[in-house]
N, C-alpha and C. Protein backbone atom coordinates (compact mmCIF):
# COMPACT_ATOMS: atom_id res chain seq x y z
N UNK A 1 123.22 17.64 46.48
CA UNK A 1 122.86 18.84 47.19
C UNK A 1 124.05 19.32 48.00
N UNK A 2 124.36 20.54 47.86
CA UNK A 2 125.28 20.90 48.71
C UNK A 2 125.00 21.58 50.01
N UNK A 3 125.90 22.10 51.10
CA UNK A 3 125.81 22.55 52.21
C UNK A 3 125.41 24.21 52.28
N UNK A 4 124.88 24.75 52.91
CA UNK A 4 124.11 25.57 53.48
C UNK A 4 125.94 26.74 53.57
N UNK A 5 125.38 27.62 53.54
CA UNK A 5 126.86 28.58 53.98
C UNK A 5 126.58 29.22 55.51
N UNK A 6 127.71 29.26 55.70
CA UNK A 6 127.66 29.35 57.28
C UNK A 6 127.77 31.06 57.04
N UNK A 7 126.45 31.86 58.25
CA UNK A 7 126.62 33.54 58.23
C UNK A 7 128.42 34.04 58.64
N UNK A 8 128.90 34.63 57.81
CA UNK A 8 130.21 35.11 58.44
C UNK A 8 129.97 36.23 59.32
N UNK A 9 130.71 35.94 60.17
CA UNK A 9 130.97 36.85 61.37
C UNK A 9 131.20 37.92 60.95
N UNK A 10 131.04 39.33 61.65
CA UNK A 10 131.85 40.41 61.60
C UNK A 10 132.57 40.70 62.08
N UNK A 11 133.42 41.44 61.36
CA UNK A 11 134.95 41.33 62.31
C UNK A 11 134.52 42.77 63.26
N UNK A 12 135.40 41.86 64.63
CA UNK A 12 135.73 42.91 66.47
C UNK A 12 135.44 43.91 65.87
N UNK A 13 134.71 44.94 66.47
CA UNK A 13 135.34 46.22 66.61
C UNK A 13 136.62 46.84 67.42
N UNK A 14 137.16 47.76 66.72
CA UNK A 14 138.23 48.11 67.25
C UNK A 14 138.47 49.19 68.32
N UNK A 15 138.85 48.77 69.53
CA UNK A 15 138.36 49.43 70.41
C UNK A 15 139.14 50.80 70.54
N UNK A 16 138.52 52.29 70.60
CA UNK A 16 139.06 53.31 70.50
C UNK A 16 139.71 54.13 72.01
N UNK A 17 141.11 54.00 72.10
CA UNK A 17 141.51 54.57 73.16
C UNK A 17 140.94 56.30 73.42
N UNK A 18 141.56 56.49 74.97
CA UNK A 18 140.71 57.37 75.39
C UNK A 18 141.84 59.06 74.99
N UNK A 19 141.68 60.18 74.43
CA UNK A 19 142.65 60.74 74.13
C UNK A 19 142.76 61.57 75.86
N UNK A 20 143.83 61.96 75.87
CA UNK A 20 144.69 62.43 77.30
C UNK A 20 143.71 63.81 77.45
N UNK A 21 143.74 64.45 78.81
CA UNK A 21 142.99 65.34 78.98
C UNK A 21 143.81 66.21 79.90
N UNK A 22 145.61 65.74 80.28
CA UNK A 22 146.37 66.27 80.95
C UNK A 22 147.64 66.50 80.28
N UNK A 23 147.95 67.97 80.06
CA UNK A 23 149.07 67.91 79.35
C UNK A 23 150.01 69.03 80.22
N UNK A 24 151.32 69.24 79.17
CA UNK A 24 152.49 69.99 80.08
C UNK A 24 152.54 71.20 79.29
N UNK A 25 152.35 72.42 80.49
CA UNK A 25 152.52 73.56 79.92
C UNK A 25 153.78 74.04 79.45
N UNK A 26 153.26 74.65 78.33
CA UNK A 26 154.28 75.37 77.60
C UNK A 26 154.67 76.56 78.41
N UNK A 27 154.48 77.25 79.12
CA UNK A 27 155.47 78.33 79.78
C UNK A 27 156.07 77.87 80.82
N UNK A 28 155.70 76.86 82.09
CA UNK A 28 156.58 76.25 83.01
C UNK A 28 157.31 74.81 82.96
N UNK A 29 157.40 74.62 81.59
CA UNK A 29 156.95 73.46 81.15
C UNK A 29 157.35 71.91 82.47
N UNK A 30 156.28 72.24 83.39
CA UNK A 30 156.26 71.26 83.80
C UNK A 30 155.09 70.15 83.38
N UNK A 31 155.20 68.66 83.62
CA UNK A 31 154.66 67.80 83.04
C UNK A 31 153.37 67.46 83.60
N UNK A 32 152.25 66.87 83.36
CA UNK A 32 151.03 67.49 83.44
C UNK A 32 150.14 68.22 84.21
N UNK A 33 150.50 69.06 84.26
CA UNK A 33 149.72 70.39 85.10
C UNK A 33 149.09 70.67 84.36
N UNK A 34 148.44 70.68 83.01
CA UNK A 34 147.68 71.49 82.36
C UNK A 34 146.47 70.76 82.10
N UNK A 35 145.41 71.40 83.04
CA UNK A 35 143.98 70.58 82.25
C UNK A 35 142.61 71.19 81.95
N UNK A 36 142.47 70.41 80.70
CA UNK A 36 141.34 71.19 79.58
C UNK A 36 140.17 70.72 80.31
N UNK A 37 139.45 71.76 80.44
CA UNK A 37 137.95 71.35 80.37
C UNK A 37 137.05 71.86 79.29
N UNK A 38 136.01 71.39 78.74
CA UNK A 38 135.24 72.20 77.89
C UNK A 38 133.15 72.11 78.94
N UNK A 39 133.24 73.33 78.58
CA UNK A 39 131.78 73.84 79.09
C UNK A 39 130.79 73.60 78.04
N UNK A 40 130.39 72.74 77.88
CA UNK A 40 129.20 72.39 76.91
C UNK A 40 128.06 73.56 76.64
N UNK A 41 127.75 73.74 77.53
CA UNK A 41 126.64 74.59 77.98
C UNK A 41 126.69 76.10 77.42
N UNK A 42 128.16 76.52 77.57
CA UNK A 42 128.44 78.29 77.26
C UNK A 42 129.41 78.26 75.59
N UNK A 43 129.74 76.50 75.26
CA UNK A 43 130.25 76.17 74.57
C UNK A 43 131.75 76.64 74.63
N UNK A 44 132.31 76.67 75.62
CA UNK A 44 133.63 77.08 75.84
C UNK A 44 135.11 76.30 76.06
N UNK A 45 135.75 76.23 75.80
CA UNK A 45 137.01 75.10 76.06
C UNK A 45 138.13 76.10 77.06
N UNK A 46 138.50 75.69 77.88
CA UNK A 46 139.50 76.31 78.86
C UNK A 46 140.76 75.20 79.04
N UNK A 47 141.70 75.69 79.46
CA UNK A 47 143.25 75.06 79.84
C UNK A 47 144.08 75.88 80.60
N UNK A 48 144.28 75.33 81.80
CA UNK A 48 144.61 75.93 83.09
C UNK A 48 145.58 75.17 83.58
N UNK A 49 146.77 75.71 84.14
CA UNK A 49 148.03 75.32 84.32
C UNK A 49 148.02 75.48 85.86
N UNK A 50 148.36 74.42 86.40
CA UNK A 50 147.62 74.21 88.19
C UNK A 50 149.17 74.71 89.24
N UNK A 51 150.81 74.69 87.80
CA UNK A 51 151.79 75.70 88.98
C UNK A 51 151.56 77.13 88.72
N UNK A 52 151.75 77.45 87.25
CA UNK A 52 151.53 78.71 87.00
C UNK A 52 150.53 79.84 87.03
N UNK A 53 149.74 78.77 87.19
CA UNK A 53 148.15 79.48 87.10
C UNK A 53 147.63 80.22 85.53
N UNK A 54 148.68 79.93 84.77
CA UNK A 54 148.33 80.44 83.27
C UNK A 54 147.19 79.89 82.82
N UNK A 55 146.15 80.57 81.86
CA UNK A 55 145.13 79.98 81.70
C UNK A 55 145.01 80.59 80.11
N UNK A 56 144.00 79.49 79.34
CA UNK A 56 143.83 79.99 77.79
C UNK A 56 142.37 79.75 77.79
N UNK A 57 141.28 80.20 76.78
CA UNK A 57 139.86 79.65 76.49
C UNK A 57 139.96 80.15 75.14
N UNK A 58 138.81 79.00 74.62
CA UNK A 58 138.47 79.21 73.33
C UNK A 58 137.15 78.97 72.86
N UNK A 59 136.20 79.01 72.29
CA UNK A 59 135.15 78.53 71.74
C UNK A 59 135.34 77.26 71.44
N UNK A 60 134.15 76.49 71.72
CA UNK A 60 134.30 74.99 71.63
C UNK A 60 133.03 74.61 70.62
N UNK A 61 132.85 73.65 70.28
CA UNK A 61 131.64 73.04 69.74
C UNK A 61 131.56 71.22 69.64
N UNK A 62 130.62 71.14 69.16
CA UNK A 62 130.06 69.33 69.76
C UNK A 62 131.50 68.70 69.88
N UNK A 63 132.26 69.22 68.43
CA UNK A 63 133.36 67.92 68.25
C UNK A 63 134.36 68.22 68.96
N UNK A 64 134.39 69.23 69.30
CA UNK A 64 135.55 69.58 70.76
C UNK A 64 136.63 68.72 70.94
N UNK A 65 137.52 68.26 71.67
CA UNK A 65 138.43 67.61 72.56
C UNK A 65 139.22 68.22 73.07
N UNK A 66 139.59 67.71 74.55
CA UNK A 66 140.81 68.28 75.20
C UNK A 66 141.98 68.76 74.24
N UNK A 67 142.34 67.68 73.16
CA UNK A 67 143.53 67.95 72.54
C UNK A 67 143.26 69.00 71.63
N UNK A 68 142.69 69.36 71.03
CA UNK A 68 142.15 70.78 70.31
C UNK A 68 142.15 71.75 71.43
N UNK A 69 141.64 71.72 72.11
CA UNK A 69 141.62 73.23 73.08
C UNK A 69 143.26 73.12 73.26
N UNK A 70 144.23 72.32 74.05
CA UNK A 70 145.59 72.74 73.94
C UNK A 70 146.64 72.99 72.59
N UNK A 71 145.96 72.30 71.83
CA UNK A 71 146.60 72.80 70.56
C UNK A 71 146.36 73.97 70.09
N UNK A 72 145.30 74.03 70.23
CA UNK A 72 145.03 75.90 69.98
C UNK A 72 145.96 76.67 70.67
N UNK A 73 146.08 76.55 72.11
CA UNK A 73 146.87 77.23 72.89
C UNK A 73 148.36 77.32 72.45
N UNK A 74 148.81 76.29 71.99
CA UNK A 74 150.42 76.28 71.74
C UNK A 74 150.58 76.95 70.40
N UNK A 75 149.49 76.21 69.53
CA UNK A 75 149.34 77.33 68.03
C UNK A 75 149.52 78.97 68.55
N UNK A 76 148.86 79.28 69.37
CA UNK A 76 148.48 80.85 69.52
C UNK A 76 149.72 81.64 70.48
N UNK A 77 150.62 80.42 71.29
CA UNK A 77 151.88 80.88 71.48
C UNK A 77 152.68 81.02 70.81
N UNK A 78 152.63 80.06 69.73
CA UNK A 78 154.03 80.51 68.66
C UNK A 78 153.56 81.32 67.85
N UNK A 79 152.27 81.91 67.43
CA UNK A 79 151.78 83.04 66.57
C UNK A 79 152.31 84.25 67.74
N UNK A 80 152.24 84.69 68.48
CA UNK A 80 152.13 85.78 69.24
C UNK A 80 153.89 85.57 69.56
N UNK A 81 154.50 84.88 69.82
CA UNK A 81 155.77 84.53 69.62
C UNK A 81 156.79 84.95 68.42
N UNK A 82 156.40 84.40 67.12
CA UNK A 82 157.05 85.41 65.86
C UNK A 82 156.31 86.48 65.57
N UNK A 83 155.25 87.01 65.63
CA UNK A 83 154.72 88.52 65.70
C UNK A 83 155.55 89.28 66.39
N UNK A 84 156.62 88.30 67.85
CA UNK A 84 156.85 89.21 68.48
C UNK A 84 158.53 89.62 68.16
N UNK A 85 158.61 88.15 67.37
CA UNK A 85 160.25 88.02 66.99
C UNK A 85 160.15 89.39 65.94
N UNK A 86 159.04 89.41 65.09
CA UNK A 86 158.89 90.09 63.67
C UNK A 86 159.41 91.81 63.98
N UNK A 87 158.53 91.81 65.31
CA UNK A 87 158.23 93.26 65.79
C UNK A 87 159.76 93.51 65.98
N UNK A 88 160.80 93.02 66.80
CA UNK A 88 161.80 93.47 67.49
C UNK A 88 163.31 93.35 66.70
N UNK A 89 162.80 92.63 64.98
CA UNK A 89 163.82 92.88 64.01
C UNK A 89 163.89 94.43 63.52
């Protein structure tokens, strides 16, 4: 007769760091002054720059994150940025 098998474990979960919610604005670019909040409620994402007072919003939804609402923002500076290079060739 042989031995019984022992239940194998499952392997750790891997624990998921927290993503940043303070970043550095792109027009003063000082280092983190810029912070996202998102409004669940009106479903809104905002990023507000605490020397400049520059501010961006966007529509948010469940899967949201800080880092999406500022990426949007820097996306939508360099779009409005070569629109503007485009315009003045």
């Amino acid at each position: 007769m042989g031995k019984r098998k022992a239940a194998a474990k499952p392997p750790p979960r891997k624990r998921m760091d927290k993503l940043d919610t303070v970043f550095s604005c792109p027009f003063c670019n000082h280092g983190s002054s810029v912070e996202c909040r998102i409004d669940m409620k009106n479903l809104i994402g905002e990023a507000n720059c605490q020397i400049c007072q520059e501010s961006f919003s966007t529509t948010a939804n469940a899967l949201t994150e800080a880092i999406d609402i500022y990426s949007e923002w820097i996306d939508e500076c360099e779009r409005v940025n070569t629109v503007e290079d485009d315009d003045g060739a």
